[in-house]
PDB file of N, CA and C in Angstrom:
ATOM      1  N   UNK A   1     -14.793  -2.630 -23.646  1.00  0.00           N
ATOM      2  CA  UNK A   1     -14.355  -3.611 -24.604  1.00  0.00           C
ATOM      3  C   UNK A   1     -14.314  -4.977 -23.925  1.00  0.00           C
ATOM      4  N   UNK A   2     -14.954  -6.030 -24.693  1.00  0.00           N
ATOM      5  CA  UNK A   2     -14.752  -7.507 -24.045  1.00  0.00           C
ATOM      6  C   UNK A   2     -13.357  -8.015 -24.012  1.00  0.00           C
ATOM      7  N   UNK A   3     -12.235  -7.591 -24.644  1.00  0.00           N
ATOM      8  CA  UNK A   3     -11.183  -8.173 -25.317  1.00  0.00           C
ATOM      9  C   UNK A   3     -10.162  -7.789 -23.990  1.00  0.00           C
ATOM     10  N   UNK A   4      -9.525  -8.819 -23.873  1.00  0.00           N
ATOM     11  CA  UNK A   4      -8.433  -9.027 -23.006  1.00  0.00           C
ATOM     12  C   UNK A   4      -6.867  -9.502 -23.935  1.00  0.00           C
ATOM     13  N   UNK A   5      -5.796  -8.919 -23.513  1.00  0.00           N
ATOM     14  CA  UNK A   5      -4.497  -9.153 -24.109  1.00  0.00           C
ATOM     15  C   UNK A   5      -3.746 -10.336 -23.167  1.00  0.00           C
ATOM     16  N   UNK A   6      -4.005 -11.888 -23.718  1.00  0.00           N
ATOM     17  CA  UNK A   6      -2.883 -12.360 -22.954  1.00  0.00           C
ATOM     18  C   UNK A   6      -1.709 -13.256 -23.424  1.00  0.00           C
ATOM     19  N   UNK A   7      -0.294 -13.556 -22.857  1.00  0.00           N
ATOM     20  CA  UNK A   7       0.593 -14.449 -23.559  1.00  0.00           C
ATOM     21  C   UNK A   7       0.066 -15.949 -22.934  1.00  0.00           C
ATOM     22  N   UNK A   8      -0.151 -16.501 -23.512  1.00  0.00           N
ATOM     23  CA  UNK A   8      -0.099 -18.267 -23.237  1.00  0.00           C
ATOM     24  C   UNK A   8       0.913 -19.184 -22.492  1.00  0.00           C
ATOM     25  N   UNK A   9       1.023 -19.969 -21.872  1.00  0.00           N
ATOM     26  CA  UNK A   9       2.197 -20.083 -21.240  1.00  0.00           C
ATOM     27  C   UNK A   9       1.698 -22.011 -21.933  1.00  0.00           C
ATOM     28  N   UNK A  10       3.050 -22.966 -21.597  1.00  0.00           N
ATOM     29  CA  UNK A  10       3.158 -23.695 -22.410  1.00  0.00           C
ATOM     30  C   UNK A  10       4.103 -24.337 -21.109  1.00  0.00           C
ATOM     31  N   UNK A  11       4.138 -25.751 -20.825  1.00  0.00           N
ATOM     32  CA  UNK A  11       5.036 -26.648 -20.101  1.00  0.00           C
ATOM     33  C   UNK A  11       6.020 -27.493 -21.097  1.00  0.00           C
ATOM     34  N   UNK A  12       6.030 -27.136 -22.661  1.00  0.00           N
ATOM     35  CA  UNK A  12       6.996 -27.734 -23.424  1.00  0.00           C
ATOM     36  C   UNK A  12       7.763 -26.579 -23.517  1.00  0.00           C
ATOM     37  N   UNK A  13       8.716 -26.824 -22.593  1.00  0.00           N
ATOM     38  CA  UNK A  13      10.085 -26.071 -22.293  1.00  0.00           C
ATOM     39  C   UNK A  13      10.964 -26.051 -23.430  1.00  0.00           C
ATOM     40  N   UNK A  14      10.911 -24.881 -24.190  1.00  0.00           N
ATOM     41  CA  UNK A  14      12.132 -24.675 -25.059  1.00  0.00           C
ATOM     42  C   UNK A  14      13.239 -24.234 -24.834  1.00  0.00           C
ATOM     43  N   UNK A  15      13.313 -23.204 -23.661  1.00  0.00           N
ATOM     44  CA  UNK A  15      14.360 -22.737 -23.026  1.00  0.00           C
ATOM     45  C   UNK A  15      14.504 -20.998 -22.980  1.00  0.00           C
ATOM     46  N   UNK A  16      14.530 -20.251 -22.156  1.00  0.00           N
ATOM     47  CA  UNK A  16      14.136 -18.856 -22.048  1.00  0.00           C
ATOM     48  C   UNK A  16      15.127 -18.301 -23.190  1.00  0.00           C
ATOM     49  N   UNK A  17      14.301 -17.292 -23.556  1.00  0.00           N
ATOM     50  CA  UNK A  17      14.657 -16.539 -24.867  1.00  0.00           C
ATOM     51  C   UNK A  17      14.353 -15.416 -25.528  1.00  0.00           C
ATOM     52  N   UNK A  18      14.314 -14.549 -26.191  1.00  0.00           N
ATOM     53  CA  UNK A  18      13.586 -13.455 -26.482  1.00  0.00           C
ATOM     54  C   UNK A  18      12.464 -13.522 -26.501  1.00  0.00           C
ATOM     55  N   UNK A  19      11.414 -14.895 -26.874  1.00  0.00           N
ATOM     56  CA  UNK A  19      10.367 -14.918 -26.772  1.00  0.00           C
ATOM     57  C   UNK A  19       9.491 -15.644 -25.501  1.00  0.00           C
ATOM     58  N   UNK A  20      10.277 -16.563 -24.991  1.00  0.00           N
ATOM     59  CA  UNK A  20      10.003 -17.073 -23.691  1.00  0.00           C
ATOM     60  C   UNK A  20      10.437 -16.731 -23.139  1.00  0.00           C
ATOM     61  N   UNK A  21       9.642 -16.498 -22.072  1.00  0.00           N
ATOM     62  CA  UNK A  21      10.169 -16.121 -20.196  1.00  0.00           C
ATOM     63  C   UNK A  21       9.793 -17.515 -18.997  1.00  0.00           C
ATOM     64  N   UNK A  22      10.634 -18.261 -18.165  1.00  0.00           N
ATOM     65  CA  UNK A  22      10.420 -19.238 -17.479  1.00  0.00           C
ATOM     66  C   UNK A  22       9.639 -18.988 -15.977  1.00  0.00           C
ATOM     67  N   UNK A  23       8.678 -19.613 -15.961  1.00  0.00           N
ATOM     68  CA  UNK A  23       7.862 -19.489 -15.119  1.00  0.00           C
ATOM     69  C   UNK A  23       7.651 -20.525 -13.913  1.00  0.00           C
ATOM     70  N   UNK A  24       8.073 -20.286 -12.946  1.00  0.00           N
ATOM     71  CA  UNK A  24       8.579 -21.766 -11.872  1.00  0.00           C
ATOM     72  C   UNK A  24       6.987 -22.026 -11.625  1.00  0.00           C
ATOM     73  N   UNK A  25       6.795 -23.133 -10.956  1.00  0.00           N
ATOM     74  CA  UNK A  25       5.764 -23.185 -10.218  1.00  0.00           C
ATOM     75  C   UNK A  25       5.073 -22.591  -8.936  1.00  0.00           C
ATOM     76  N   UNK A  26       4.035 -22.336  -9.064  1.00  0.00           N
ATOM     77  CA  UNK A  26       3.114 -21.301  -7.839  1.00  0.00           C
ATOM     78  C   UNK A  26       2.092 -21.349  -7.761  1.00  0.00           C
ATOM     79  N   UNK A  27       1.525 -20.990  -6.701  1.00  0.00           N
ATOM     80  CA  UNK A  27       0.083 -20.489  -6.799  1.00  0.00           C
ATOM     81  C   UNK A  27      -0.963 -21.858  -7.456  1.00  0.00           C
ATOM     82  N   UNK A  28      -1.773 -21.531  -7.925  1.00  0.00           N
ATOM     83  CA  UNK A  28      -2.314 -22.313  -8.984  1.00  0.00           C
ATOM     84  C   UNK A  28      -1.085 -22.706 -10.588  1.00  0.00           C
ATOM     85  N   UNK A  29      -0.141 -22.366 -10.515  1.00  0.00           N
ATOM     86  CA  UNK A  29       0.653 -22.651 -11.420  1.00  0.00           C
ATOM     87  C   UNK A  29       1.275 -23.713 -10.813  1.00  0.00           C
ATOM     88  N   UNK A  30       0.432 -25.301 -11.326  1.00  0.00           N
ATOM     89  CA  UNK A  30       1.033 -26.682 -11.280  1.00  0.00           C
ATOM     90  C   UNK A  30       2.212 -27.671 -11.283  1.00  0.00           C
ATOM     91  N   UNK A  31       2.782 -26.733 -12.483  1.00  0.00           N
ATOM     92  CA  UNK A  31       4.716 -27.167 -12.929  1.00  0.00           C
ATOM     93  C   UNK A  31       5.133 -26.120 -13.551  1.00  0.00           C
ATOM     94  N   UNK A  32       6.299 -25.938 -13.533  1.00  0.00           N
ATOM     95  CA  UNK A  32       7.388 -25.128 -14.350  1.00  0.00           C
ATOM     96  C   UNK A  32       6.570 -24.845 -15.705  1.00  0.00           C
ATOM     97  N   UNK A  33       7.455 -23.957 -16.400  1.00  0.00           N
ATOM     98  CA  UNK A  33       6.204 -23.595 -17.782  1.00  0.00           C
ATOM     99  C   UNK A  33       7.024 -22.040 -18.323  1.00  0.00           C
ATOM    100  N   UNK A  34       6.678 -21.968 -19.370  1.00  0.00           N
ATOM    101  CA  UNK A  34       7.315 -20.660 -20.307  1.00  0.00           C
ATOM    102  C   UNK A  34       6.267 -19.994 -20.825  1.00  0.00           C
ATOM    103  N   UNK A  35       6.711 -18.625 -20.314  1.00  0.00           N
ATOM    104  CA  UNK A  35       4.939 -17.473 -21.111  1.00  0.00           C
ATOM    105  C   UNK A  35       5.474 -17.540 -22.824  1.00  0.00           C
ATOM    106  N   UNK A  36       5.286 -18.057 -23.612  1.00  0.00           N
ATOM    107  CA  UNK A  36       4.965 -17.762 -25.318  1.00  0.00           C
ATOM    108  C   UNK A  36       4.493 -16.180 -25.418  1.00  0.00           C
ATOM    109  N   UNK A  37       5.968 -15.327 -25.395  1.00  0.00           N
ATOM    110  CA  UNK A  37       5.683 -14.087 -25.852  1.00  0.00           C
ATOM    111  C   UNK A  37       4.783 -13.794 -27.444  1.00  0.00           C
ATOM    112  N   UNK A  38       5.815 -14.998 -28.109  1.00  0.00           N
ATOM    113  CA  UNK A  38       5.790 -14.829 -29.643  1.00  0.00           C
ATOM    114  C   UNK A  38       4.153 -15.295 -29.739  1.00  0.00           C
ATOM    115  N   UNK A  39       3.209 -16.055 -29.066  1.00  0.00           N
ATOM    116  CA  UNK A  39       1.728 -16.278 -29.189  1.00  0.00           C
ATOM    117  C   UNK A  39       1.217 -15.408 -28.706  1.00  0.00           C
ATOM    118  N   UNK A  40       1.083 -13.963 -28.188  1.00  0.00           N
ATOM    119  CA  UNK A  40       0.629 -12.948 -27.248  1.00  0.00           C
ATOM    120  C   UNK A  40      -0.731 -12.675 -28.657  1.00  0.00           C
ATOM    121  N   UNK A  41      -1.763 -12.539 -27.594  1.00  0.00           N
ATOM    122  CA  UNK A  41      -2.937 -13.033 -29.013  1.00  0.00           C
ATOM    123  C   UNK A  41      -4.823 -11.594 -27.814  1.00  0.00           C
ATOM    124  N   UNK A  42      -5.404 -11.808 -28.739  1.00  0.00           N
ATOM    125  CA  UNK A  42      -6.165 -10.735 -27.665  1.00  0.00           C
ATOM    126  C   UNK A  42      -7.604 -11.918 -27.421  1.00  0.00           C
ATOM    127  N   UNK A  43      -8.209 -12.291 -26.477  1.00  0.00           N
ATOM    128  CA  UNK A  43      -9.666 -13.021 -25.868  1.00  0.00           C
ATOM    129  C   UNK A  43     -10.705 -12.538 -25.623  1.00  0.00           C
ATOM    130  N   UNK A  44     -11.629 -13.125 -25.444  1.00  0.00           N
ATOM    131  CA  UNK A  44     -12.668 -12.313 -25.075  1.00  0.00           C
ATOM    132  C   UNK A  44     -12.575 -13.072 -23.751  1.00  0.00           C
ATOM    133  N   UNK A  45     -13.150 -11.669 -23.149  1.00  0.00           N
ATOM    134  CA  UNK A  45     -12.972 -11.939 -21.286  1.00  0.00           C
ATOM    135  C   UNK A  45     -13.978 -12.552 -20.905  1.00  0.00           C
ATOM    136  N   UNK A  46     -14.854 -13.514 -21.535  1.00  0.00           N
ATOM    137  CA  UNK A  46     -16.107 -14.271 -21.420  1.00  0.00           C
ATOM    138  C   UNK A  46     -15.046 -15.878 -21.097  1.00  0.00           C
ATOM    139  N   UNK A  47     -13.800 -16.037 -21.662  1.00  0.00           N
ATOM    140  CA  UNK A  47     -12.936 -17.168 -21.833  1.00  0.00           C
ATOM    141  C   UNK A  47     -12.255 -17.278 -20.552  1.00  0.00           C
ATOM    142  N   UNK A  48     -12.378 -16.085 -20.119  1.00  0.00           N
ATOM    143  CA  UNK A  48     -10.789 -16.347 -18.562  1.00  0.00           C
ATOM    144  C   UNK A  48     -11.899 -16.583 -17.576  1.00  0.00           C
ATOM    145  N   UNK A  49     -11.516 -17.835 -16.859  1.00  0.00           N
ATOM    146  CA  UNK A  49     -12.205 -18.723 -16.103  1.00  0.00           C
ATOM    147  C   UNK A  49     -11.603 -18.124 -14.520  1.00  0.00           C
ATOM    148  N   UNK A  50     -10.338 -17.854 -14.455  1.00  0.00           N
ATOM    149  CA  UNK A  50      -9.421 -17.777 -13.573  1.00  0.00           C
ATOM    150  C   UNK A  50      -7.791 -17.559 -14.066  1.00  0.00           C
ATOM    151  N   UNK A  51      -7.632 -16.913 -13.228  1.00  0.00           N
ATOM    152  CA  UNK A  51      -5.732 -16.834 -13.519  1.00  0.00           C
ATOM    153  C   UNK A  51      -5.114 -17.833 -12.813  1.00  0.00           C
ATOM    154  N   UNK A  52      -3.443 -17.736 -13.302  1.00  0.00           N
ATOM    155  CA  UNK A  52      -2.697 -18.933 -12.845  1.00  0.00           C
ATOM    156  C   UNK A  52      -2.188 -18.284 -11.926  1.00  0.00           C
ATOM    157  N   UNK A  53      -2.067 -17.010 -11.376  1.00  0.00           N
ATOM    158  CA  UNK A  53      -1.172 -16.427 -10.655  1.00  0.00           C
ATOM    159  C   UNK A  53      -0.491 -14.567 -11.370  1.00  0.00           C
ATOM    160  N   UNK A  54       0.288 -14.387 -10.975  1.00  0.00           N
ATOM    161  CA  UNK A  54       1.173 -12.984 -11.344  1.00  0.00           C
ATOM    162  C   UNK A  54       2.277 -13.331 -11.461  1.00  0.00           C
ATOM    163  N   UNK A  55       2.607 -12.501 -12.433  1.00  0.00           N
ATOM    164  CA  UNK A  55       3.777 -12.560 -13.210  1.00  0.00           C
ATOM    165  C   UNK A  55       4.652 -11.627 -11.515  1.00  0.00           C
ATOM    166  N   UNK A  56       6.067 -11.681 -11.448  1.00  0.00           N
ATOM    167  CA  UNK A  56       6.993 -10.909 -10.471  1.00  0.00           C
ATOM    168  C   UNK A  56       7.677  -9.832 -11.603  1.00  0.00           C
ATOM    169  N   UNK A  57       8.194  -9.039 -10.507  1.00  0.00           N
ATOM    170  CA  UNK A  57       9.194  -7.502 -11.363  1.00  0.00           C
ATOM    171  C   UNK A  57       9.753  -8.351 -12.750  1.00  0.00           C
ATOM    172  N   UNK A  58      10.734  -8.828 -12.124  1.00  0.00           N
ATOM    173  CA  UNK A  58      11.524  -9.667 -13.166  1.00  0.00           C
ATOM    174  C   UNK A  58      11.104 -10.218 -14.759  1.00  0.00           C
ATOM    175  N   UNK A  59       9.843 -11.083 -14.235  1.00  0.00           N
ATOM    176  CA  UNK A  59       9.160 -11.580 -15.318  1.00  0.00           C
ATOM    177  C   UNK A  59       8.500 -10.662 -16.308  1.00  0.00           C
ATOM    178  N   UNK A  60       7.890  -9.988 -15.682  1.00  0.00           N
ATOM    179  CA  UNK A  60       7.246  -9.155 -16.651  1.00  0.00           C
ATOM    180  C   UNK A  60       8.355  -8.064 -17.546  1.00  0.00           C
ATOM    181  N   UNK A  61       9.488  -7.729 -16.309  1.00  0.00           N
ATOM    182  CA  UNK A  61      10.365  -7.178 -17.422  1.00  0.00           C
ATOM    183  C   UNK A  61      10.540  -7.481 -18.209  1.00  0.00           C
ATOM    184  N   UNK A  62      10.788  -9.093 -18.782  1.00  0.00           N
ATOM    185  CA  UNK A  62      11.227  -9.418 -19.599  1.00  0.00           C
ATOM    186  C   UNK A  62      10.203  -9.715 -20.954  1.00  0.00           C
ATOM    187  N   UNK A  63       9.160  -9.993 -20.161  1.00  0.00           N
ATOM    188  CA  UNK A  63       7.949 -10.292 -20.907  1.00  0.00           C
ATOM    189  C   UNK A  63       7.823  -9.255 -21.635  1.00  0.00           C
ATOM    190  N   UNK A  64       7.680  -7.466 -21.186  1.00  0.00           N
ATOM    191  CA  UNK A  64       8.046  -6.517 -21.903  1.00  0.00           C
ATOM    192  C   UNK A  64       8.689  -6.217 -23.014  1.00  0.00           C
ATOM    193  N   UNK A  65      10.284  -6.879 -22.665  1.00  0.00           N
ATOM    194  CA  UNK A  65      11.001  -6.527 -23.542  1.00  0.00           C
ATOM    195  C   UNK A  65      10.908  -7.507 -24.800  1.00  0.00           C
ATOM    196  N   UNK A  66      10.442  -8.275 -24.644  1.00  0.00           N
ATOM    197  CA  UNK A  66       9.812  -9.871 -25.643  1.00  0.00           C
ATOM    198  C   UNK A  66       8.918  -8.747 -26.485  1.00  0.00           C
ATOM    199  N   UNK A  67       7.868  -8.459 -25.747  1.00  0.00           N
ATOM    200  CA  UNK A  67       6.711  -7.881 -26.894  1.00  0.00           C
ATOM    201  C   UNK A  67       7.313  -6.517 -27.375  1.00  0.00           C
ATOM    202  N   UNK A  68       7.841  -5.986 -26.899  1.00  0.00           N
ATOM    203  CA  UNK A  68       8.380  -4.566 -27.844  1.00  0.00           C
ATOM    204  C   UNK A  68       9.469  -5.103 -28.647  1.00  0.00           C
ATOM    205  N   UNK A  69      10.597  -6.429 -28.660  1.00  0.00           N
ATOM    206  CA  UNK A  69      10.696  -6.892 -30.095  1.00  0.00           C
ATOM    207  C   UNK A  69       9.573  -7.354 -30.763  1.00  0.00           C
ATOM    208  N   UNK A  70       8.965  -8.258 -30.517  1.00  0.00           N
ATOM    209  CA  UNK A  70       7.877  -9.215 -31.251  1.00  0.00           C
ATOM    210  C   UNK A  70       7.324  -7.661 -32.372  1.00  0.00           C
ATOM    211  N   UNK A  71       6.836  -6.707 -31.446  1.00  0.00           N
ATOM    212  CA  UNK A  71       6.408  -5.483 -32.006  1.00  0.00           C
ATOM    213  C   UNK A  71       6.909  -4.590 -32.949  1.00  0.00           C
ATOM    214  N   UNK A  72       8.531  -4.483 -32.756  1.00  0.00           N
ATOM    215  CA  UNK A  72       9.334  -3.969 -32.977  1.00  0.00           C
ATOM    216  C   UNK A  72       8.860  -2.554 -32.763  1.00  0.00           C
ATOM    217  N   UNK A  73       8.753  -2.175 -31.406  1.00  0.00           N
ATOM    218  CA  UNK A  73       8.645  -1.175 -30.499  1.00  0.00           C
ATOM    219  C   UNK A  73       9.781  -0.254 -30.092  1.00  0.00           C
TER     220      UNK A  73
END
């Protein structure tokens, strides 16, 4: 399958939340920034140029628990 699942991340800081998770700066990740659970959308893998980095334990936990509400999982 060409299709890749990813959340979008966004530097207009709304503030972490069921649907955002806060993402410091790293790596190729430039400034601070929030993954947009609630935009979690599917690409074609012809679009991903490069990643910004990896998500840590933490983050993705939460990122998890974002999409199994969003899902209602």
């Amino acid at each position: 399958m060409d299709l890749v699942t990813v959340v979008p991340c966004s530097t207009n800081l709304l503030g972490e939340g069921s649907f955002r998770v806060n993402l410091n700066k790293r790596e190729r990740l430039d400034a601070q920034c929030e993954a947009m659970v609630e935009q979690v959308r599917g690409i074609s893998k012809k679009r991903i140029i490069y990643t910004l980095g990896l998500y840590n334990k933490e983050e993705m936990k939460k990122i998890s628990l974002g999409l199994k509400s969003l899902l209602s999982l």
